[in-house]
Structure formats: structure tokens, C-alpha cells
N, C-alpha and C. Protein backbone atom coordinates (compact mmCIF):
# COMPACT_ATOMS: atom_id res chain seq x y z
N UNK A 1 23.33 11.64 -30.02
CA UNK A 1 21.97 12.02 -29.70
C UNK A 1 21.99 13.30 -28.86
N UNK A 2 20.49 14.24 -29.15
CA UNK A 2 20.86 15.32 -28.51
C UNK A 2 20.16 15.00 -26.98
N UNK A 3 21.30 16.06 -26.21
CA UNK A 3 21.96 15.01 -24.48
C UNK A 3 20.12 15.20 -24.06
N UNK A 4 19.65 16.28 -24.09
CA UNK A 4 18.09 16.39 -23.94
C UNK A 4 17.35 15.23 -24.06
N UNK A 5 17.25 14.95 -25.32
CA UNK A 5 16.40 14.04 -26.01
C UNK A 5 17.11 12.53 -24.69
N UNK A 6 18.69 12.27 -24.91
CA UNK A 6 18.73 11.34 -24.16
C UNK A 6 18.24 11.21 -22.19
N UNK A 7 18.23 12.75 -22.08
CA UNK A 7 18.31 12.74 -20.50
C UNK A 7 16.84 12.14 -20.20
N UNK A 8 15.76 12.52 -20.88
CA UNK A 8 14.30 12.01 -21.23
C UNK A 8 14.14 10.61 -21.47
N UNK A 9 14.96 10.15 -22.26
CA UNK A 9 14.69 8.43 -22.61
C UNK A 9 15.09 8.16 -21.34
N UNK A 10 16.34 8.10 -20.50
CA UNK A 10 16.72 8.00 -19.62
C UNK A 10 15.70 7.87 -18.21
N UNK A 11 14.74 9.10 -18.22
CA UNK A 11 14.32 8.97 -17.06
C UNK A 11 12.77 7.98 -17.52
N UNK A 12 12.58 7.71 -18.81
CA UNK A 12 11.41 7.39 -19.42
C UNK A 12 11.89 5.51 -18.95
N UNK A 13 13.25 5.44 -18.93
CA UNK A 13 13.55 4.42 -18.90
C UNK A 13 13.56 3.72 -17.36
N UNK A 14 14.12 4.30 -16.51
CA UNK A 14 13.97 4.11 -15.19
C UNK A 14 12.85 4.07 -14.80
N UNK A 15 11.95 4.87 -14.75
CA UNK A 15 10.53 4.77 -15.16
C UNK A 15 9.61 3.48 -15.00
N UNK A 16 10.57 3.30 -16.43
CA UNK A 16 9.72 1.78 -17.03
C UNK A 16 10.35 0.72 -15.91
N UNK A 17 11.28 0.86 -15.58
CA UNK A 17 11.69 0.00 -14.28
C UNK A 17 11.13 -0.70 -13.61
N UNK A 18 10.34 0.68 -12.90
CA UNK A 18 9.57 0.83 -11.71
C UNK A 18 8.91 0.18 -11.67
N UNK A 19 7.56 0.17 -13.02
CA UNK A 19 6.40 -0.35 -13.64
C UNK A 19 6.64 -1.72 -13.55
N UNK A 20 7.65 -2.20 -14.21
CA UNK A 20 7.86 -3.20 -14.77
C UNK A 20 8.58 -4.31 -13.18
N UNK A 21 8.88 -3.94 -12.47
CA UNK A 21 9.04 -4.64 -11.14
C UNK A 21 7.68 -4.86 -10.55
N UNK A 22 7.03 -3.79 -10.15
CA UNK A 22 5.59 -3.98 -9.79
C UNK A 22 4.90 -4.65 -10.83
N UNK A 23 4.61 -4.62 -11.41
CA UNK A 23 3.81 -5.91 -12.27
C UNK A 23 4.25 -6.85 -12.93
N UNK A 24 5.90 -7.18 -12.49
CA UNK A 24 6.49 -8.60 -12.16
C UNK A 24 6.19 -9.40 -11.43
N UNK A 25 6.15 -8.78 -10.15
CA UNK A 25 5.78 -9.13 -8.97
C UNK A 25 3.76 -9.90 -9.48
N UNK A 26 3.26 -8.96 -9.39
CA UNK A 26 1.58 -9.05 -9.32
C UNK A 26 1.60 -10.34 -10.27
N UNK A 27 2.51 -10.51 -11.81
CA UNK A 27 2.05 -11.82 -12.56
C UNK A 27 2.92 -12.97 -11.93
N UNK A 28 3.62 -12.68 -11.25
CA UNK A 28 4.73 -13.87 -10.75
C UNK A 28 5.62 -14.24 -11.59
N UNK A 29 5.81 -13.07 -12.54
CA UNK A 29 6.72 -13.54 -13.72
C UNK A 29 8.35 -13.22 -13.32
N UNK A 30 8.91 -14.02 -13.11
CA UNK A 30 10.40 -14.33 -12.56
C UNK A 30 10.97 -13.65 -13.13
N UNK A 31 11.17 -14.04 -14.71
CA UNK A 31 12.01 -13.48 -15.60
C UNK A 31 11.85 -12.21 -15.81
N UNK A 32 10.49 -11.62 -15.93
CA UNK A 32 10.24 -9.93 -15.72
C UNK A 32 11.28 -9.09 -14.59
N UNK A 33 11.05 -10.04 -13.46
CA UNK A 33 11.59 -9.61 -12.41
C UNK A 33 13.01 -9.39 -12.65
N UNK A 34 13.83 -10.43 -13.01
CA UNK A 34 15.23 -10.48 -13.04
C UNK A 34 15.54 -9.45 -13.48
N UNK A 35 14.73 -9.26 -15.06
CA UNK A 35 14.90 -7.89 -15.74
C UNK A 35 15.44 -6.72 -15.13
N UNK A 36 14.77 -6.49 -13.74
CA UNK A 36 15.30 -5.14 -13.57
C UNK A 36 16.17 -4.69 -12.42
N UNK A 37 17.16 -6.05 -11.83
CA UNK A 37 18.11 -6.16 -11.27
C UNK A 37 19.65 -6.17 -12.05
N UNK A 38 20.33 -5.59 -11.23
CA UNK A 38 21.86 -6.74 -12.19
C UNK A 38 21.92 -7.74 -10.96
N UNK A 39 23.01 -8.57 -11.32
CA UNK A 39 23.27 -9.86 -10.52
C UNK A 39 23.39 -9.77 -9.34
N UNK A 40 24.15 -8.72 -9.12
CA UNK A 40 24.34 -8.37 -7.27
C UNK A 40 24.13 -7.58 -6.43
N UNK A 41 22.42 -7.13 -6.78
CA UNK A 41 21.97 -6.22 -6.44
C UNK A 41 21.61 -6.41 -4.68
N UNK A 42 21.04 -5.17 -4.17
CA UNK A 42 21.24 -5.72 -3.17
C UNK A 42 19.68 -5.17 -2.89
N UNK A 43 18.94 -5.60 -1.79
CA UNK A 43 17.01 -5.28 -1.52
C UNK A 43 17.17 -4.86 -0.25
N UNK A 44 16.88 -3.71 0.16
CA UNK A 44 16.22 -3.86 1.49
C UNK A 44 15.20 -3.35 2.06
N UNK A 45 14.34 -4.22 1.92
CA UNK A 45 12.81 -4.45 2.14
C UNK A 45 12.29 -3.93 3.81
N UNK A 46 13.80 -4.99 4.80
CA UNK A 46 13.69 -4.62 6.61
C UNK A 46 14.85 -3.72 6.63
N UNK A 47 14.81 -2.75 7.20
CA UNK A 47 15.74 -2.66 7.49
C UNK A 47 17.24 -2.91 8.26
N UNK A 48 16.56 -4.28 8.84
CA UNK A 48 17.40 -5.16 9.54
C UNK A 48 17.97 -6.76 8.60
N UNK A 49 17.22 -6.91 7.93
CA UNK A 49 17.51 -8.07 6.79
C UNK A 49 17.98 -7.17 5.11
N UNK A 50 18.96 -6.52 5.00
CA UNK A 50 19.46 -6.22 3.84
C UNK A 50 19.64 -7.82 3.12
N UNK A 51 19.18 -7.79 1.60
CA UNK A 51 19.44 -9.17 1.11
C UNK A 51 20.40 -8.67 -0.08
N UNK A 52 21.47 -9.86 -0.46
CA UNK A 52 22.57 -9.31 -1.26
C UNK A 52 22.64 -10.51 -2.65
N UNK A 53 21.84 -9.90 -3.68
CA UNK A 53 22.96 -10.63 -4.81
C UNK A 53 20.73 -11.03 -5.50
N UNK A 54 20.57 -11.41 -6.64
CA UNK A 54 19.23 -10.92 -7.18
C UNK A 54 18.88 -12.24 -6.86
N UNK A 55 19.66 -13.63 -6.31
CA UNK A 55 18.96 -14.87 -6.26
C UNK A 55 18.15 -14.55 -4.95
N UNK A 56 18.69 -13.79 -3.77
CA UNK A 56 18.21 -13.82 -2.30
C UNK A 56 16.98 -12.64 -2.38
N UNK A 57 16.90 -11.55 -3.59
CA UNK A 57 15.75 -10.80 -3.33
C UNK A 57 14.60 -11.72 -4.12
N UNK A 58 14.86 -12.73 -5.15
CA UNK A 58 13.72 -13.10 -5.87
C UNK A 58 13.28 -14.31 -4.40
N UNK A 59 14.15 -14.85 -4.04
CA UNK A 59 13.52 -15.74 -3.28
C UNK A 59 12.81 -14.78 -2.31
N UNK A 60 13.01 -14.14 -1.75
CA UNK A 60 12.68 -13.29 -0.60
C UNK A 60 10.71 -13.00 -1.16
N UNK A 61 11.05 -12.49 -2.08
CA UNK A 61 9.74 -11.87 -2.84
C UNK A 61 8.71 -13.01 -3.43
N UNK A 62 9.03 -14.09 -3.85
CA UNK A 62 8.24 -15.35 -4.02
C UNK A 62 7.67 -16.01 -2.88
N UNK A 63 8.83 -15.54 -1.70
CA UNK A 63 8.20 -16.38 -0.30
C UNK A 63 7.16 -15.41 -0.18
N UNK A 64 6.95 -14.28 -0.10
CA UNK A 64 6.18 -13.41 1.30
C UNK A 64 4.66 -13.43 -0.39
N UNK A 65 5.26 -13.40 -1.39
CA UNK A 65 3.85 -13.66 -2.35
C UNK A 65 2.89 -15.02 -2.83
N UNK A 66 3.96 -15.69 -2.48
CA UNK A 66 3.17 -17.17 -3.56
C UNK A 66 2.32 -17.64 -2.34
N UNK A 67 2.06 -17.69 -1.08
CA UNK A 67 0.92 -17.76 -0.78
C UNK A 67 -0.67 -16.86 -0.49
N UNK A 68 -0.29 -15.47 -1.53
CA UNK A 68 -0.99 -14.93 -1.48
C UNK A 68 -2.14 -14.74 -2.57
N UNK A 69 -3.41 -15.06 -2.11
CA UNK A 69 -4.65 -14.49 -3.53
C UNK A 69 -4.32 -13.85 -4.54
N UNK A 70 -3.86 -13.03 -4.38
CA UNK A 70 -3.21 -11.61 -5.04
C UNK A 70 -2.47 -10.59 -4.94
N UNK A 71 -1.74 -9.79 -5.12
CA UNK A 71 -1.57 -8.95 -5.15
C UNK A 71 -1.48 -7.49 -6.30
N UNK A 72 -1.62 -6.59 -5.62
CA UNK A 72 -1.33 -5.55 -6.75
C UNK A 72 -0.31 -4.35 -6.16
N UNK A 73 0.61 -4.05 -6.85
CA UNK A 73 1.26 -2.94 -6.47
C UNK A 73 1.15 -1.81 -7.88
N UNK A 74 1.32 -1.01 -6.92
CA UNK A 74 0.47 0.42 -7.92
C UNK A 74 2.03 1.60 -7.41
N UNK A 75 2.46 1.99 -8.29
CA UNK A 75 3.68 2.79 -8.29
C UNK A 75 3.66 3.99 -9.13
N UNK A 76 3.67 5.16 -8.59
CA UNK A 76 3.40 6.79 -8.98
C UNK A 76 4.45 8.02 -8.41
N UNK A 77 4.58 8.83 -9.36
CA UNK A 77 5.37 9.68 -8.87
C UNK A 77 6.61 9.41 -8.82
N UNK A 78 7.38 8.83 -9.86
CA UNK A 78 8.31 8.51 -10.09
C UNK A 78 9.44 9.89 -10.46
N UNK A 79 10.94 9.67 -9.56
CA UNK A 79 11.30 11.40 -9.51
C UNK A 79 12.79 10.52 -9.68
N UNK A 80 13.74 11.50 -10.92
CA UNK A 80 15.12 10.35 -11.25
C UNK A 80 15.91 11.76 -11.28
N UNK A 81 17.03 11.02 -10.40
CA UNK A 81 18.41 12.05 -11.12
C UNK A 81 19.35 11.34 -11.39
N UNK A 82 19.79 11.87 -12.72
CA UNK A 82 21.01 11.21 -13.68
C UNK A 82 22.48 11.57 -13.05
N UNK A 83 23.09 10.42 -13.59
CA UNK A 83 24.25 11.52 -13.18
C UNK A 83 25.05 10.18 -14.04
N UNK A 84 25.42 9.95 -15.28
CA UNK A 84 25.32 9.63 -16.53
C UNK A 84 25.28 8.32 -16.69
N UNK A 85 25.75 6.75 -16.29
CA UNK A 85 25.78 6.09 -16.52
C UNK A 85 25.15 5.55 -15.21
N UNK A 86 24.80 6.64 -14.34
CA UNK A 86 24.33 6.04 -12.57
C UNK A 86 23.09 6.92 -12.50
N UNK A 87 22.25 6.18 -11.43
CA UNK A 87 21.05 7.40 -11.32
C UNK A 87 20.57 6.89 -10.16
N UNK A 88 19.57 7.94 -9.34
CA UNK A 88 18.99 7.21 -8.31
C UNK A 88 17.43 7.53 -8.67
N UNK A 89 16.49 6.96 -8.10
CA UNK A 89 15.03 7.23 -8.20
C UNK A 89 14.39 6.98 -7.30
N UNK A 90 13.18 7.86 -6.62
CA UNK A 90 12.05 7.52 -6.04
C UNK A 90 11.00 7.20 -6.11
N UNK A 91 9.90 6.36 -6.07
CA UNK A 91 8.85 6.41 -6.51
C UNK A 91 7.58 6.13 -5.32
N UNK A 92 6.59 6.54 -5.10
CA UNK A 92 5.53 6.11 -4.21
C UNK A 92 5.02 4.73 -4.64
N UNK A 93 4.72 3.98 -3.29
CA UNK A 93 4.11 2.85 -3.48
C UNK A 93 3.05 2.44 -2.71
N UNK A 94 1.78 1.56 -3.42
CA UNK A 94 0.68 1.83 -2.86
C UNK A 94 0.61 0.09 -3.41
N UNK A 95 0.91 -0.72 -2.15
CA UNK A 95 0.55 -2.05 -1.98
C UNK A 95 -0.53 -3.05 -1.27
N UNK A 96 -1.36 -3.43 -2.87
CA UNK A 96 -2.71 -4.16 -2.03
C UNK A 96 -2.37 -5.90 -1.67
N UNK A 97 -2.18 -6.58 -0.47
CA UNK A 97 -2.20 -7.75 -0.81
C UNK A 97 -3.37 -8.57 0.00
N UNK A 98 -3.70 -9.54 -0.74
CA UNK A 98 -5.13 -10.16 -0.53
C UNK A 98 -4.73 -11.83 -0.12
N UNK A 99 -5.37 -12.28 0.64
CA UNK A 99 -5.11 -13.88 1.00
C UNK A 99 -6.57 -14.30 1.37
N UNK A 100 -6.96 -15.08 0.50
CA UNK A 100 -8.59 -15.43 1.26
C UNK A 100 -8.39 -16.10 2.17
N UNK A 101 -9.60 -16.45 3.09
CA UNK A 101 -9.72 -16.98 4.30
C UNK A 101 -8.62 -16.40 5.71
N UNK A 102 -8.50 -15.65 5.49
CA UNK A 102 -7.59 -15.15 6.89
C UNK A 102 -8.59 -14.95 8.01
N UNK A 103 -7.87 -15.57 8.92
CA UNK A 103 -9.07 -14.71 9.92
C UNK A 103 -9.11 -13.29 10.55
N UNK A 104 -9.81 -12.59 11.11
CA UNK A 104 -9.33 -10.95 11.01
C UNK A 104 -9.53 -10.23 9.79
N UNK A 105 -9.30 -11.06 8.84
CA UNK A 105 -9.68 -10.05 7.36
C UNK A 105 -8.93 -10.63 6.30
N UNK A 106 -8.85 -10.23 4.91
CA UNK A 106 -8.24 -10.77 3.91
C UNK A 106 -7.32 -10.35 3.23
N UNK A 107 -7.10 -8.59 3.35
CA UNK A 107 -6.40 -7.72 3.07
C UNK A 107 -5.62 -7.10 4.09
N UNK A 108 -4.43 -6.67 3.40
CA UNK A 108 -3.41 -5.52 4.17
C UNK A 108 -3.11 -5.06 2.90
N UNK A 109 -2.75 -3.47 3.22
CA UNK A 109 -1.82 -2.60 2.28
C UNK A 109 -0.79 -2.13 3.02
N UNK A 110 0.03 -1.82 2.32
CA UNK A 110 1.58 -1.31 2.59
C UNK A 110 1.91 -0.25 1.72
N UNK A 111 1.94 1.24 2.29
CA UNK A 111 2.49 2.09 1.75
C UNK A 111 3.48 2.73 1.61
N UNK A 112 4.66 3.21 1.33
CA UNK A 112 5.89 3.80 1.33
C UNK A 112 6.22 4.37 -0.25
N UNK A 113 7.68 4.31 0.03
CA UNK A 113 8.44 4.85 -1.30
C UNK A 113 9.57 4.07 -1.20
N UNK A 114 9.72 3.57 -2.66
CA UNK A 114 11.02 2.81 -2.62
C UNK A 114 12.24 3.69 -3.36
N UNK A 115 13.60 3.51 -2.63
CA UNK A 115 14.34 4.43 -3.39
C UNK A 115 15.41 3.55 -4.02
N UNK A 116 16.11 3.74 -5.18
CA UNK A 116 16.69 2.92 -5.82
C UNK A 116 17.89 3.91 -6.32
N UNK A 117 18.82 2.93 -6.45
CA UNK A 117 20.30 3.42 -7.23
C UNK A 117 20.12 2.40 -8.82
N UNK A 118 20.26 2.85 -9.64
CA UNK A 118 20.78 2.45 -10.88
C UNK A 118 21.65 2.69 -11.50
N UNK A 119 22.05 1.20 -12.61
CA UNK A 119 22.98 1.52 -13.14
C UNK A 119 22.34 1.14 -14.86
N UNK A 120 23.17 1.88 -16.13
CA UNK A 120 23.27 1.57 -17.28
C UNK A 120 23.99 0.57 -17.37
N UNK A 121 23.20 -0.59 -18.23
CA UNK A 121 24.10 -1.79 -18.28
C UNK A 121 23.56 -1.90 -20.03
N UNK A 122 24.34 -3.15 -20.56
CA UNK A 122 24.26 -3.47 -22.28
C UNK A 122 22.67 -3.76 -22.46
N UNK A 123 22.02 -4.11 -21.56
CA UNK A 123 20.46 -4.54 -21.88
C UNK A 123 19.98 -3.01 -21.24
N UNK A 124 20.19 -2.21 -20.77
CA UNK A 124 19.36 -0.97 -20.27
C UNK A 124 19.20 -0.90 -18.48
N UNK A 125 18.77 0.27 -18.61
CA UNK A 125 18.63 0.28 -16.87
C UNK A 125 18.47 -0.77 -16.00
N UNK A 126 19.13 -1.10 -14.62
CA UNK A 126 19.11 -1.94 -14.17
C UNK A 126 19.01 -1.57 -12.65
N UNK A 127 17.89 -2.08 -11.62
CA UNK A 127 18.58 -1.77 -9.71
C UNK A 127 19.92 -2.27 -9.37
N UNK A 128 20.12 -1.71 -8.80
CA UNK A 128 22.25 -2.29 -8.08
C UNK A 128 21.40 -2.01 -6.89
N UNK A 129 20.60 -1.04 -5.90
CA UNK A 129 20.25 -1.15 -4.75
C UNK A 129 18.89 -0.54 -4.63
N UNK A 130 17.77 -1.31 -4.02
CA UNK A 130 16.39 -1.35 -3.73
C UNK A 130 16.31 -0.87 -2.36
N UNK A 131 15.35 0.17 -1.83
CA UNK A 131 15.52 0.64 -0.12
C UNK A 131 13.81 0.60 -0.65
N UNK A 132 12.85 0.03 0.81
CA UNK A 132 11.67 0.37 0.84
C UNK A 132 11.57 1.34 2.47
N UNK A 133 10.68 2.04 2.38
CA UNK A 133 10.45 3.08 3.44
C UNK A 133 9.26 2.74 3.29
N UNK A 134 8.31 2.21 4.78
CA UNK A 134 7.58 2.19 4.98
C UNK A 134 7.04 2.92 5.62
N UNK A 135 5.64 4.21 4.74
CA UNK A 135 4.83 4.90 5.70
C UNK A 135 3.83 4.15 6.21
N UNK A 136 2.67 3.41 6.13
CA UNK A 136 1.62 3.09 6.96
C UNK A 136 1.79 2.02 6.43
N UNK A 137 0.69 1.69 7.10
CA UNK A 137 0.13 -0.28 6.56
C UNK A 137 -1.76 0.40 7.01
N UNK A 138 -2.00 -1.00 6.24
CA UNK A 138 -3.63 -0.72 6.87
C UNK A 138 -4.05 -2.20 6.58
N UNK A 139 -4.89 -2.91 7.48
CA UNK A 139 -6.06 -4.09 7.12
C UNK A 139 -5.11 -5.36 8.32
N UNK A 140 -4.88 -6.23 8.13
CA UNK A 140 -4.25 -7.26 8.68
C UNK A 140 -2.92 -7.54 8.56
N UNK A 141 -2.51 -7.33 9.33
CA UNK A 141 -1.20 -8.02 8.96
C UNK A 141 -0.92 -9.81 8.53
N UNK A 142 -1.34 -10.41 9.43
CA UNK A 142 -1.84 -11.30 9.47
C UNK A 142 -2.01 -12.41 7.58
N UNK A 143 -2.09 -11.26 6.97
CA UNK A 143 -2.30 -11.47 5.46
C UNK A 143 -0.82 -11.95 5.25
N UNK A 144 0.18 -11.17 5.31
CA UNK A 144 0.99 -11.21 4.60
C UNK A 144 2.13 -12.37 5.61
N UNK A 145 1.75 -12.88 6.79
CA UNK A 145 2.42 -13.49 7.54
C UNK A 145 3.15 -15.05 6.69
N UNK A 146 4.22 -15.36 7.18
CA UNK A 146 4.63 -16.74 6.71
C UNK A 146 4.28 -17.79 7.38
């Protein structure tokens, strides 16, 4: 294939990653999720709680969501460099989460950029390491509490 044409699928593919984690997350679909880990990937969401291996980030991510109304995460500006079978990516993230009845309010958002290392694996792009950078928050915290 010409390397062009592939460097494009490539970043079209990481891409789809991105997408496809964030609206894993929002349907609660597990298996979506798994999708775009390999096995021993590693999350770090705190920067004091690094989590290691894709069983400890799905649990991690089911706890702080399944008691929530909703959520939506919205992911833009997605920016990849190859470097052939490895790549890293950035993308902006713009997180709404909703819990009815809170007191104080019902919503918080969480904004940052998550940066990721990937790897090419036999099923296609995959995270090996998840970093979130948090710029602001806005609404309650309180929402997203355990």
C-alpha cells in the first residue's frame, strides 16, 4: 500500500479510537470498551492512582459511572504521530456528567486532554497507555463522588 494512503488510515484509525472509547463509556458497553485497550494497558486518570492491566481501568470507569444519570463525553481535535507500528495521540476532552437529585446541583464537567501511546496489534489500533490532564471542571463535584 502506498505508505501515504497507509499513514492516513492510520491516523483515521487512532482516531476512531478515541470516538469509540468515549461512546463506550456513555453506552456502558464493556466490550466496546475493551476494544480499545490491549490487556496491560495501563490508565492514568489521578495522577497519583496509575491503574495497570485493562481489568483495573474498566473497573475503575464502571465505578465512578454506573451511578451516574448520564454521561456524555465529547472528544475533538484529535493530533497522532506515527512512528510505524507505535504512535502517540492527543485529543481534547469535553466531559458532561449528570446524576439526578444531588444536592448543590446535578451536573459537573471535566475538561482536559487525554494523551495516549498506541500500539498496532492483529485486531487494529490499540491504548498500551491512557494519561488524562485535567484543565477545569465546572458544576458540582459532588456529582461524580463515590
Amino acid at each position: 500500500m502506498d505508505p501515504l494512503i497507509q499513514h492516513l488510515l492510520d491516523e483515521r484509525d487512532i482516531a476512531a479510537v478515541c470516538v469509540r472509547y468515549a461512546t463506550a463509556i456513555d453506552d456502558r458497553d464493556w466490550d466496546r470498551l475493551r476494544s480499545c485497550f490491549v490487556p496491560d494497558a495501563v490508565g492514568i486518570y489521578h495522577a497519583d492512582r496509575p491503574m495497570h492491566g485493562y481489568g483495573a481501568i474498566e473497573e475503575a470507569i464502571r465505578t465512578a459511572v454506573t451511578p451516574l444519570t448520564r454521561t456524555q463525553h465529547l472528544v475533538t481535535a484529535v493530533e497522532v504521530d506515527l512512528a510505524g507500528d507505535e504512535a502517540s495521540s492527543r485529543c481534547s476532552l469535553h466531559a458532561q456528567h449528570v446524576r439526578a437529585g444531588v444536592p448543590g446541583g446535578e451536573h459537573f464537567v471535566i475538561a482536559g486532554r487525554y494523551r495516549d501511546r498506541l500500539v498496532r496489534t492483529g485486531e487494529g489500533w490499540r491504548i498500551r497507555e491512557r494519561r488524562l490532564d485535567r484543565w477545569w471542571t465546572s458544576g458540582n463535584p459532588a456529582v461524580t463522588a463515590r
